[in-house]
Protein backbone atom coordinates (compact mmCIF):
# COMPACT_ATOMS: atom_id res chain seq x y z
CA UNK A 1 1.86 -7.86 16.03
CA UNK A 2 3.83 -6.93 12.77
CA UNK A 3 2.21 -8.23 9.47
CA UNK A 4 4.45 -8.19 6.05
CA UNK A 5 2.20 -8.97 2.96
CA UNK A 6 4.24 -9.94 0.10
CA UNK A 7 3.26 -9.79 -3.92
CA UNK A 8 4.43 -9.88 -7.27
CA UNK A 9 7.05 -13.44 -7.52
CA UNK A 10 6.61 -15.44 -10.69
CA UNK A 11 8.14 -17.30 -13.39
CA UNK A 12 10.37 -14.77 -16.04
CA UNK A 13 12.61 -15.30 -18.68
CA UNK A 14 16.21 -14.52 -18.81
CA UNK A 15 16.67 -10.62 -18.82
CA UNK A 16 13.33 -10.23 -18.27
CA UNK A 17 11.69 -7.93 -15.07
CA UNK A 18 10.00 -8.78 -12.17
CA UNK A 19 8.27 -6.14 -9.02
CA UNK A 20 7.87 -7.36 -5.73
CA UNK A 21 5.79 -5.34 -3.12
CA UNK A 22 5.32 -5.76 0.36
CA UNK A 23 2.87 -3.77 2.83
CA UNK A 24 3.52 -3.62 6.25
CA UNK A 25 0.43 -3.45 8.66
CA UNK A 26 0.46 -3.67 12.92
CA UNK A 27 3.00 -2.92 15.75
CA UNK A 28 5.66 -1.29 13.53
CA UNK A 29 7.70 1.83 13.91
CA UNK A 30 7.41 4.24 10.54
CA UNK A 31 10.66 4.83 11.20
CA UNK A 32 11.23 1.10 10.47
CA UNK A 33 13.65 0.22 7.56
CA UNK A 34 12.47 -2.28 5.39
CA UNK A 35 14.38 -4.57 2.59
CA UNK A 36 14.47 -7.84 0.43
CA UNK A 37 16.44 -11.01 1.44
CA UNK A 38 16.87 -13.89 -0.52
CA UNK A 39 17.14 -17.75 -0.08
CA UNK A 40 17.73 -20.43 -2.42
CA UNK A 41 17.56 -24.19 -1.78
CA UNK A 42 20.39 -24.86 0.61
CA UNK A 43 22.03 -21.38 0.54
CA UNK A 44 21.90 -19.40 3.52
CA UNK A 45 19.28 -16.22 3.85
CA UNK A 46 20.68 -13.18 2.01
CA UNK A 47 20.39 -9.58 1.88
CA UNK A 48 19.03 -8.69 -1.52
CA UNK A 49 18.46 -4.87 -0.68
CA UNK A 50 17.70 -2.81 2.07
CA UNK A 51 16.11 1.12 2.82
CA UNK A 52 15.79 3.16 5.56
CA UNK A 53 13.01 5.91 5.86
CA UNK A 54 15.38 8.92 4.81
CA UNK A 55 15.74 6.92 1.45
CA UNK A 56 19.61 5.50 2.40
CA UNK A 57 19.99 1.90 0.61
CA UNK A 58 22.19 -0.90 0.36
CA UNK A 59 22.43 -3.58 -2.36
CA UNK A 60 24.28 -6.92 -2.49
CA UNK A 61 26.98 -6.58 -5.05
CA UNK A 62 25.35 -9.04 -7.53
CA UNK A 63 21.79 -6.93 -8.05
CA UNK A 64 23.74 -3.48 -7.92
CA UNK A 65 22.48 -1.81 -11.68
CA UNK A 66 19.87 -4.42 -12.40
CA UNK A 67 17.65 -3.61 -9.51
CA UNK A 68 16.30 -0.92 -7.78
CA UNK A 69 14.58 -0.73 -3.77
CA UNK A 70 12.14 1.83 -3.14
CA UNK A 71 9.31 2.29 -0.38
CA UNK A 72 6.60 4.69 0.30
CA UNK A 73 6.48 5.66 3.65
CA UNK A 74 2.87 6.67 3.66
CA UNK A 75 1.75 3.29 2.72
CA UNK A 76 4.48 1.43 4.47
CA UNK A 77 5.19 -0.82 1.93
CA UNK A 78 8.67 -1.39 0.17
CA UNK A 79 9.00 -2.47 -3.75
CA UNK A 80 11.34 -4.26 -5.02
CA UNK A 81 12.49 -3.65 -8.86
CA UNK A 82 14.39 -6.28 -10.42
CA UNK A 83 15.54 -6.03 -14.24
CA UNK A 84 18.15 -7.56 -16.71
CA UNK A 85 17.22 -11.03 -14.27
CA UNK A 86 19.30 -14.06 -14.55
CA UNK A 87 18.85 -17.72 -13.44
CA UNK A 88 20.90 -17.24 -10.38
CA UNK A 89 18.64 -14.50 -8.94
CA UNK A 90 16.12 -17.71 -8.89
CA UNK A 91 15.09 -18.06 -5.08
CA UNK A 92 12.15 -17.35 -2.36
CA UNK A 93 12.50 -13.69 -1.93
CA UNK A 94 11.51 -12.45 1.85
CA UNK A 95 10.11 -9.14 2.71
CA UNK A 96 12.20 -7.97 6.10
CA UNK A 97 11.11 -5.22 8.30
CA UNK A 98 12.20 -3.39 11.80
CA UNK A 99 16.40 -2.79 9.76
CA UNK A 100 18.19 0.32 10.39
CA UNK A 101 21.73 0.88 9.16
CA UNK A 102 24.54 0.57 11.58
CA UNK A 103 28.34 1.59 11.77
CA UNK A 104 28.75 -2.36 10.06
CA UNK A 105 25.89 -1.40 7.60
CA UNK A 106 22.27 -2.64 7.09
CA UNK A 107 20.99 -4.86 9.71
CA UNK A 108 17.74 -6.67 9.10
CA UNK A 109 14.51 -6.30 11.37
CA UNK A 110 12.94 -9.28 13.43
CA UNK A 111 9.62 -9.34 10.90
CA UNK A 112 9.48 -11.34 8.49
CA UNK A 113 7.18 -11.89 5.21
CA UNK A 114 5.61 -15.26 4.06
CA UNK A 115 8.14 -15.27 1.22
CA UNK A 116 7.22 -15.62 -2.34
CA UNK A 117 8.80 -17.46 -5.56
CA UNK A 118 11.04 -15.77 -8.22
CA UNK A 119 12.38 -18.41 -10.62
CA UNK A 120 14.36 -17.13 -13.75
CA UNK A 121 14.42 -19.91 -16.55
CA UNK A 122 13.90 -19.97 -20.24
């Protein structure tokens, strides 16, 4: 059994910052990648950004500059650092784990995280 324990959504201004963190706990390879997806109200789930244990990571085009994956392998727990946030990065962000990167790119895991809020508004 794979547990994903997700913190740090919240309400935040235009352009201002946000860190999410997620600690992984159970059943799960530490050679597991681990990343952020996204969903907001009918949109379809969405890679946010995605890292492997080496340190290789992928962004979606849209975040790419503004934030910034990272994880500590020791802790197995992945962060999430989002700057310069706008109103359409609004949306339940989901902590993903079990990912490695293919010859198509980064493919999520099967584990998921409760999800928490990040809502961008003035």
């Amino acid at each position: 059994q794979v547990q994903l324990v997700e913190s740090g959504g919240g309400l935040v201004q235009p352009g201002g910052s946000l860190r999410l963190s997620c600690a992984a706990s159970g059943s799960i390879s530490s050679r597991s990648g681990m990343g952020w997806y996204r969903q907001a109200p009918g949109n379809q789930r969405d890679l946010v950004a995605g890292i492997t244990t080496s340190g290789r990571t992928k962004y979606r085009d849209s975040v790419k500059g503004r934030f910034t994956i990272s994880r500590d392998n020791a802790k197995m727990t992945v962060y999430l650092h989002m700057d310069s946030l706008k109103p359409e990065d609004t949306a339940v962000y989901y902590c993903n784990a079990g990912g490695y990167y293919s010859a198509t790119g980064y493919v999520r895991g099967d584990y998921w995280g409760q999800g928490t809020q990040v809502t961008v508004s003035s």
